[in-house]
Each structure stands twice: as C-alpha cells, then as structure tokens.
Protein backbone atom coordinates (compact mmCIF):
# COMPACT_ATOMS: atom_id res chain seq x y z
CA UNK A 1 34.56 31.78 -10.19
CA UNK A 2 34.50 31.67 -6.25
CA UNK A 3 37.76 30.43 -4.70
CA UNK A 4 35.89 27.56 -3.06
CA UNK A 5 34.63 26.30 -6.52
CA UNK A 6 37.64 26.70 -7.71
CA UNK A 7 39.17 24.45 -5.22
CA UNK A 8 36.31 21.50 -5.57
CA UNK A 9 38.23 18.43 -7.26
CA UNK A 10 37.25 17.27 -10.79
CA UNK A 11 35.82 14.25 -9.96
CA UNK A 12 33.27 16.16 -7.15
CA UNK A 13 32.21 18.48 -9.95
CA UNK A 14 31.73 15.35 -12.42
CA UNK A 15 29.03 13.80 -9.76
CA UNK A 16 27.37 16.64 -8.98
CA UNK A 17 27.20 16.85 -12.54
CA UNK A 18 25.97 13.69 -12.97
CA UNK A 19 23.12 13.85 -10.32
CA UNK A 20 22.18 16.82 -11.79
CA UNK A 21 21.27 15.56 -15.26
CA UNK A 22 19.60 12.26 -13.95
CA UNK A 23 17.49 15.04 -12.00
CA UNK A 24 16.62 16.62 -14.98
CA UNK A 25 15.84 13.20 -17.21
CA UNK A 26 13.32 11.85 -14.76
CA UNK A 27 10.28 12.74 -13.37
CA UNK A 28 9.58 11.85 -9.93
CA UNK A 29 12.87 12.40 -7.43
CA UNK A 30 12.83 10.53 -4.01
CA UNK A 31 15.17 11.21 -0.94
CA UNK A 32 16.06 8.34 1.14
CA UNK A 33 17.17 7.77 4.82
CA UNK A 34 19.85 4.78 4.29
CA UNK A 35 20.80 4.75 8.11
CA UNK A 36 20.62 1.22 9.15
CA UNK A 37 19.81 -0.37 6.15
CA UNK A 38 22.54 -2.83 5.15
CA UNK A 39 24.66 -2.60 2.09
CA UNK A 40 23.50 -6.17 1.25
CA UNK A 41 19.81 -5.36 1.42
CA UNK A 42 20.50 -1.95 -0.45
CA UNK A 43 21.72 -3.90 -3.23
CA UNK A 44 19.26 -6.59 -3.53
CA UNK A 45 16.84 -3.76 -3.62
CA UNK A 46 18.73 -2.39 -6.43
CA UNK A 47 18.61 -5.38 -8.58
CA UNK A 48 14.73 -5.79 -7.81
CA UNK A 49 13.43 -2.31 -9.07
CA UNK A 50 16.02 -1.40 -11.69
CA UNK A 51 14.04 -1.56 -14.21
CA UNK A 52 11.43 0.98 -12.53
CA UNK A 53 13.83 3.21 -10.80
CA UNK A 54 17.24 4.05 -10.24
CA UNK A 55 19.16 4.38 -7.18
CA UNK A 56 22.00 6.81 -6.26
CA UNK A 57 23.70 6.80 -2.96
CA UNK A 58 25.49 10.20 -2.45
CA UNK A 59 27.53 12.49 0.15
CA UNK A 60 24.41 14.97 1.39
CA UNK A 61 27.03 17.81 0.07
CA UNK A 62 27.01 16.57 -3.52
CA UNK A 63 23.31 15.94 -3.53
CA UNK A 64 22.29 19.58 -1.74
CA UNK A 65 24.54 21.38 -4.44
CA UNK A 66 22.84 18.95 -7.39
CA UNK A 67 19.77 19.96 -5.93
CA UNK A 68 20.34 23.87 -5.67
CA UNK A 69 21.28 23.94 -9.58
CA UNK A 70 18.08 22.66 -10.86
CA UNK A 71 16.21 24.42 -8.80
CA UNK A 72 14.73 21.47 -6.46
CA UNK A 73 16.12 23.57 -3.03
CA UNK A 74 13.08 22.89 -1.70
CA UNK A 75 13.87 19.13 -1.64
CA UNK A 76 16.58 19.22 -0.06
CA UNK A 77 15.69 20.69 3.46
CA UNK A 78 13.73 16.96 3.55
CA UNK A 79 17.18 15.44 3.71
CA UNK A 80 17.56 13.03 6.27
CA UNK A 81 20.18 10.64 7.99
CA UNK A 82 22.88 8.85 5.38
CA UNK A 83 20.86 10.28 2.18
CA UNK A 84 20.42 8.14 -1.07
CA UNK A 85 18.21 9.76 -3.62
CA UNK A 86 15.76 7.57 -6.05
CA UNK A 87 14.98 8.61 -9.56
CA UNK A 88 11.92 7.07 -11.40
CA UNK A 89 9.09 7.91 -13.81
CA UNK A 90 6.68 6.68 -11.76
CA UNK A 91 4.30 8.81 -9.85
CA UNK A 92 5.47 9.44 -6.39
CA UNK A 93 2.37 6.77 -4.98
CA UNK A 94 3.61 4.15 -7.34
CA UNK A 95 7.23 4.54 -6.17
CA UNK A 96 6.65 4.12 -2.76
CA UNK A 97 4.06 1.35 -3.06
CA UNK A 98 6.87 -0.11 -5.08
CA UNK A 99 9.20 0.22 -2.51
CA UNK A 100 6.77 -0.82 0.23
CA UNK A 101 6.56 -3.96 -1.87
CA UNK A 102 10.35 -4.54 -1.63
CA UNK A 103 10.61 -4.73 1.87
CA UNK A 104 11.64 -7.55 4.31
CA UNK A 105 11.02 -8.62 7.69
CA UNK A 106 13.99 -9.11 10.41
CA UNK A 107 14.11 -10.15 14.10
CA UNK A 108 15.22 -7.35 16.63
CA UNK A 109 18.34 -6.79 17.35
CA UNK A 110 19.44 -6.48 21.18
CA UNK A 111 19.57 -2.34 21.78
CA UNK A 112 17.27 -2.27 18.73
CA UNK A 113 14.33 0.17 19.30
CA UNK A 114 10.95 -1.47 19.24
CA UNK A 115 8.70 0.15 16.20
CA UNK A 116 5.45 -0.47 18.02
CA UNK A 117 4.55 -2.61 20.69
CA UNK A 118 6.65 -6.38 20.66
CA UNK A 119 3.89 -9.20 21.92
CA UNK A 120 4.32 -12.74 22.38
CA UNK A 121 1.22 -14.01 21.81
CA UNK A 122 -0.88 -16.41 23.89
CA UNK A 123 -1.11 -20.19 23.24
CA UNK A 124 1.43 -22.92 22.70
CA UNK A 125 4.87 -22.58 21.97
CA UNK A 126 7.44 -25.13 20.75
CA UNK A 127 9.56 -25.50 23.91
CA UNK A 128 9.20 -28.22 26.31
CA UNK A 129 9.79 -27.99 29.85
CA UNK A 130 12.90 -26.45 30.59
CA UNK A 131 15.10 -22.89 31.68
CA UNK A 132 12.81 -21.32 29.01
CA UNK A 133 9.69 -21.40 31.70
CA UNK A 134 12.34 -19.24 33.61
CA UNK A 135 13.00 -17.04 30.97
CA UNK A 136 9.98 -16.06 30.12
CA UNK A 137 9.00 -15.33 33.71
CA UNK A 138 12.22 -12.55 33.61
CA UNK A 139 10.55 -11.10 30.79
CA UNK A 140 7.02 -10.73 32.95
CA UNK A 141 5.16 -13.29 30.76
CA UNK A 142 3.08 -15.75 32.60
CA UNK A 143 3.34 -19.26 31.21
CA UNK A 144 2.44 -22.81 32.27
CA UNK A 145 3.51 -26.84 30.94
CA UNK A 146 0.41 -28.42 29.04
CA UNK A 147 0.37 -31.19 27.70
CA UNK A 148 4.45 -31.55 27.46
CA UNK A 149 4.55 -28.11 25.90
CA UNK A 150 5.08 -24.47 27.42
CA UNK A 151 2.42 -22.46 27.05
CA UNK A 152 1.87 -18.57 27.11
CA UNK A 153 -1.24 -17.81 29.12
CA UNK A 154 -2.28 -14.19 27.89
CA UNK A 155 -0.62 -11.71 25.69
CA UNK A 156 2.52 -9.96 26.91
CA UNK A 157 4.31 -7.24 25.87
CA UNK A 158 7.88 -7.81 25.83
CA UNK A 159 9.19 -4.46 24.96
CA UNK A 160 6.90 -1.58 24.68
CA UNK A 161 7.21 1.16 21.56
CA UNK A 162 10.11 3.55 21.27
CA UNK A 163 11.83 1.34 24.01
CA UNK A 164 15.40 -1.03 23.28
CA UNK A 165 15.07 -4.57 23.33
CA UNK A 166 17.32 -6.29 25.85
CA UNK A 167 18.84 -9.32 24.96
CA UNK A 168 16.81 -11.69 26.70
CA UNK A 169 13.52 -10.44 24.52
CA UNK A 170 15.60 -10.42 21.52
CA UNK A 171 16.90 -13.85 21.66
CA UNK A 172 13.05 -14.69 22.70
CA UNK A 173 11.15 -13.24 20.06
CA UNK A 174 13.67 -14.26 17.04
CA UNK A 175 13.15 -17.96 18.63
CA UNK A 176 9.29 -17.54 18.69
CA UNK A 177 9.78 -16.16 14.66
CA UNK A 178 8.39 -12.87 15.83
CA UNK A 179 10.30 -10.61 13.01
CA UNK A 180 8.76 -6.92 14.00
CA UNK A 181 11.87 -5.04 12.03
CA UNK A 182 11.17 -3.81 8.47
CA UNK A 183 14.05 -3.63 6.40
CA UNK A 184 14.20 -1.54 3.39
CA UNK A 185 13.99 2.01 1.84
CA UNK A 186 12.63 4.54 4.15
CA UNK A 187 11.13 7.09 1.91
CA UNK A 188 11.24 10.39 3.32
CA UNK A 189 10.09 12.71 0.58
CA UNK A 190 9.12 12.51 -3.28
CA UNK A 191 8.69 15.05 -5.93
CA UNK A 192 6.89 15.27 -9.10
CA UNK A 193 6.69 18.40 -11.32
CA UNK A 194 6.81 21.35 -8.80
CA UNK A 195 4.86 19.12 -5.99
CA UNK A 196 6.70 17.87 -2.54
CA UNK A 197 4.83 14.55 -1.06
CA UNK A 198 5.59 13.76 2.37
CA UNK A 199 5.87 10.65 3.71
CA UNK A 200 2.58 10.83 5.62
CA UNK A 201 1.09 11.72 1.68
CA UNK A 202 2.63 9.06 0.42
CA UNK A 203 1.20 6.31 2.89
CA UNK A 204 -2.24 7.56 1.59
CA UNK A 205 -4.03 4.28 -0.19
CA UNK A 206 -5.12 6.50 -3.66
CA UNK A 207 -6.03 2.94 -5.22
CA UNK A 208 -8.76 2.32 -2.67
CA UNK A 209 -9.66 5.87 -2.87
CA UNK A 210 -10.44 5.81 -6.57
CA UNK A 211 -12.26 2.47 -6.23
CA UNK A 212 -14.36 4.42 -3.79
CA UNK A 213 -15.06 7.52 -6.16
CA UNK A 214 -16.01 4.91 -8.79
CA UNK A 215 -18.42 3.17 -6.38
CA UNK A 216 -20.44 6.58 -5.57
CA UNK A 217 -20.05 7.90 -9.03
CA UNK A 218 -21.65 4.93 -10.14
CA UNK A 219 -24.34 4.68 -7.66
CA UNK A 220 -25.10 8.97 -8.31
CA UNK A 221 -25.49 8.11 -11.87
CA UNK A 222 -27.68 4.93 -11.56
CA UNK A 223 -29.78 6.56 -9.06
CA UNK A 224 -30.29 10.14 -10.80
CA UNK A 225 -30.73 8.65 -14.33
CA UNK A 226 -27.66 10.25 -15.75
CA UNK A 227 -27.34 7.80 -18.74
CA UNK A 228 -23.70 6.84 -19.27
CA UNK A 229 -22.28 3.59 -21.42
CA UNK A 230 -20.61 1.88 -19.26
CA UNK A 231 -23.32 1.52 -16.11
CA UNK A 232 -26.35 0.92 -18.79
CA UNK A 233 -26.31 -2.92 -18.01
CA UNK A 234 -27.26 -1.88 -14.23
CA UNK A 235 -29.08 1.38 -15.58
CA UNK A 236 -31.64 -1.11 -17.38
CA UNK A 237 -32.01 -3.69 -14.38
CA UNK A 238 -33.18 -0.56 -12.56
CA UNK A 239 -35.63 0.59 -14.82
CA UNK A 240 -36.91 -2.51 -15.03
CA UNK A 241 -37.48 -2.63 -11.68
CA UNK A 242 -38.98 0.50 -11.30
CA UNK A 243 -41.49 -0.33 -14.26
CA UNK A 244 -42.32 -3.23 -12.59
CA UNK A 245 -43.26 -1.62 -9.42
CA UNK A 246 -45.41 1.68 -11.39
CA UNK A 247 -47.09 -0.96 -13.67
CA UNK A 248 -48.15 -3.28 -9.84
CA UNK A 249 -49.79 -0.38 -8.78
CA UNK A 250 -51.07 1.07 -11.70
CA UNK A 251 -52.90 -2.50 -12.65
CA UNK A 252 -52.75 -4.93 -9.18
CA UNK A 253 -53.89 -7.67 -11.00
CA UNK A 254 -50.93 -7.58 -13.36
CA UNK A 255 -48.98 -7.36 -10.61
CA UNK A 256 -45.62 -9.83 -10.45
CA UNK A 257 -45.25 -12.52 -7.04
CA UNK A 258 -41.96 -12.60 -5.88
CA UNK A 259 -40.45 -16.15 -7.22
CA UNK A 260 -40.53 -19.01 -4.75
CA UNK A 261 -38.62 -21.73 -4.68
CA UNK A 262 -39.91 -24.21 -5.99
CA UNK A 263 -38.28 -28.35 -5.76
CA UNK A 264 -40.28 -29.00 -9.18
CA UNK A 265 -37.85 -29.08 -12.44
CA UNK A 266 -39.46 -26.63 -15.11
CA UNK A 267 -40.95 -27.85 -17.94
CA UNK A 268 -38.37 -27.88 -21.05
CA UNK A 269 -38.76 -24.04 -23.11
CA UNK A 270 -37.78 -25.88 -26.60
CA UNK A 271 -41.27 -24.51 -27.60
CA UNK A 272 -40.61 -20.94 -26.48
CA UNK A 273 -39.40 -18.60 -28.83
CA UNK A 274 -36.29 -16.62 -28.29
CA UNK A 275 -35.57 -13.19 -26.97
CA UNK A 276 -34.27 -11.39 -29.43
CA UNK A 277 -31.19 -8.99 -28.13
CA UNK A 278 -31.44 -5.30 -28.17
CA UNK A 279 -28.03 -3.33 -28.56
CA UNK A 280 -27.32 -0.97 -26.68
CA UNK A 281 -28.73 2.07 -28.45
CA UNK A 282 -31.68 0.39 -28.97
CA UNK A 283 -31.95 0.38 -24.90
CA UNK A 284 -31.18 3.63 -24.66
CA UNK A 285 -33.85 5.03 -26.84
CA UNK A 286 -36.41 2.77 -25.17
CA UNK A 287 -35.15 4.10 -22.05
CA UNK A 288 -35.72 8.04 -22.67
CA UNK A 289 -38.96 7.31 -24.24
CA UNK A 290 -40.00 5.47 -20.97
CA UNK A 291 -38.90 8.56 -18.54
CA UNK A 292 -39.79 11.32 -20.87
C-alpha cells in the first residue's frame, strides 16, 4: 500500500467506496456544476426526482478517485465548478429533459451576469407618473405618461449578454417580473455504457427527431407501396385514389365529379344496404392482386 493511501482516513475511503458502488449499480452517471445553485433549491430538486435519480454532492477528490476505480477516467476530466454527480437509469436524454423540467425562474441579482440579452419590452407598465420615468431614462429606455400610466416606447436592452447587471436594472426588471435567471442543475456531462454526451448532445430534441423519422418513413412506405400493418388504413385511401384516377381515364364516362356542396339534406339510406367490412388481410390480398 502507498504511504498516501495509507494515510487517507476511514471515513474518506468509506465514500469513495460508496460512490463507487452506486457507479457500478446504475446506468447512466451525470456530473454536475453546483456553483451558484442554492442549497434550498438543491434540495427541493432532490425531493422532486428521487424517485428517477439520485443525487450525490461530493469533494471533486473523492469523486475523481471513485471515478478512476471503475474505470469512468474519462468522466472525470468533464468535471466542473463545485461538482455533484447524478446517478439514474434513465438514458442520458431523459435525465436531462428531466432535469430541464425541474428548473425555476429567478430575477437577476445586482453583479449577476446577464445569460442573453435583458429587454424591457415595449407597451404599458404598471407605474404611474413618478421618479420611475427618471429611472428608466438612466437605464437608456425611452418612455412617456399615457393615459395615467408610464409607458415604454420601443424595446430596450437593459443589460446586454455576458455583461453584470447594475442595481438600478436589477431592481427594474424584478419590478417589471422579468425573471431571465434559470435556477437548477447545470448538466455538464452524462454517460451511458462506454458513451460520454456533452452538454451540447444532450440539448439535442431526439423526441422531435424520431417523430420526424416516423413522418418520412411513413410517407417512403405509402408512396413506394411497401405494404406494412400499421400504415394500411392510409395505404388503402391511396390506392383508392389511384384506382380512381386509372379507371377516369381508362373509361371518361365513368369518371367521378369532385363532390360539391350541396345546401340540400340527402335523402334517408334506410333502403341501402350495408357495406360489409373487409379485415385487414382481406385488403391486403385485394391490394397485391390490384398492383400485380
């Protein structure tokens, strides 16, 4: 044993321990950047998700060594900032959209950076004539009295992107309800199985993106005549349609007008006989014997 393990205190060894087994037991591992988030939020967070994930909020010492025994070194050069680490058996998109889903909105703080761009909007706001006219001219926002109410004349950015917010445009924009601060995990990294996902990875919208595959699947197989059970209901309209169409210019005089409207009531169908339903393998045979 190395005299600097030998020197590490029970109760260090016991955590590292400890992380290490809850890396082995789950299946997707996320590293978080706790800085700024407060302890209240971090624990109402907690309580929200337990029952999909479980939190761990650890010296980056412990966690590096946890990491470098079962052999997920890779994931720990993505440590950032005051480091908590997320275990879960979700897939890495589910666990951020998860945590995504658990976020808040705050006002910014004065010496706060700005995220993106801070507006205040044009149109009315609820202050009546007053020192707040004067205040929003120190902020270089252009604003007039209508009708007994202050109004903002065009959009104004308060404090631009990357910038701190003094404390006149903090005080402003928490009065006007403008909350531009998300509070909640930051999710820097994810693993699952021997795969790293990035944060930029994880932002990707893979819900939309299947909905998308299914759309032009779908349309491929409807419009090449690949036969499959769950599109026949469309795959029949379509045939339909396209018998239709053969059989109005094979014989124009059987050909079939377009509806019109009509503000007549149709005559009662008691008399008509009705259609009997085909099952679906029924439709299908009738369908390969009408394209060959």
């Amino acid at each position: 044993m190395k005299k600097d393990e030998a020197q590490i205190k029970p109760w260090k060894k016991d955590k590292v321990s400890e992380i290490s087994e809850l890396l082995k037991k789950y299946q997707t591992i996320g590293l978080i950047d706790a800085t700024s988030l407060p302890s209240k939020q971090l624990q109402i967070i907690r309580g929200n998700i337990r029952k999909q994930a479980l939190i761990q909020k650890i010296k980056k010492s412990f966690l590096t060594r946890a990491l470098e025994q079962t052999n997920n070194a890779d994931l720990s050069k993505k440590i950032q900032g005051s480091p908590i680490i997320i275990f879960s058996n979700l897939n890495p998109f589910k666990l951020n959209k998860l945590i995504e889903k658990n976020k808040s909105e705050s006002p910014i703080k004065p010496g706060q950076t700005a995220p993106f761009d801070l507006i205040i909007p044009a149109g009315e706001t609820p202050f009546t004539p007053g020192p707040v006219i004067g205040e929003f001219g120190q902020l270089g926002v252009k604003a007039k009295i209508v009708a007994g109410k202050i109004n903002v004349l065009k959009d104004s950015i308060v404090v631009k992107e990357g910038e701190k917010a003094s404390p006149l445009a903090a005080s402003m924009l928490m009065r006007l309800g403008i909350k531009p601060v998300s509070i909640g995990l930051n999710l820097i990294a994810a693993k699952e199985e021997n795969t790293i996902y990035s944060k930029q990875d994880l932002s990707i919208d893979i819900e939309s993106m299947i909905s998308a595959a299914y759309a032009q699947a779908k349309n491929l197989a409807i419009n090449a005549g690949i036969l499959i059970k769950e599109f026949i209901s469309e795959f029949l309209a379509k045939a339909q349609q396209n018998a239709l169409i053969i059989n109005g210019i094979v014989h124009p005089e059987q050909a079939i007008a377009q509806p019109q409207k009509s503000t007549h009531q149709e005559p009662d169908k008691k008399d008509e006989p009705e259609e009997e339903e085909v099952s679906d393998e029924q439709a299908a045979s009738g369908l390969a014997d009408l394209f060959g």
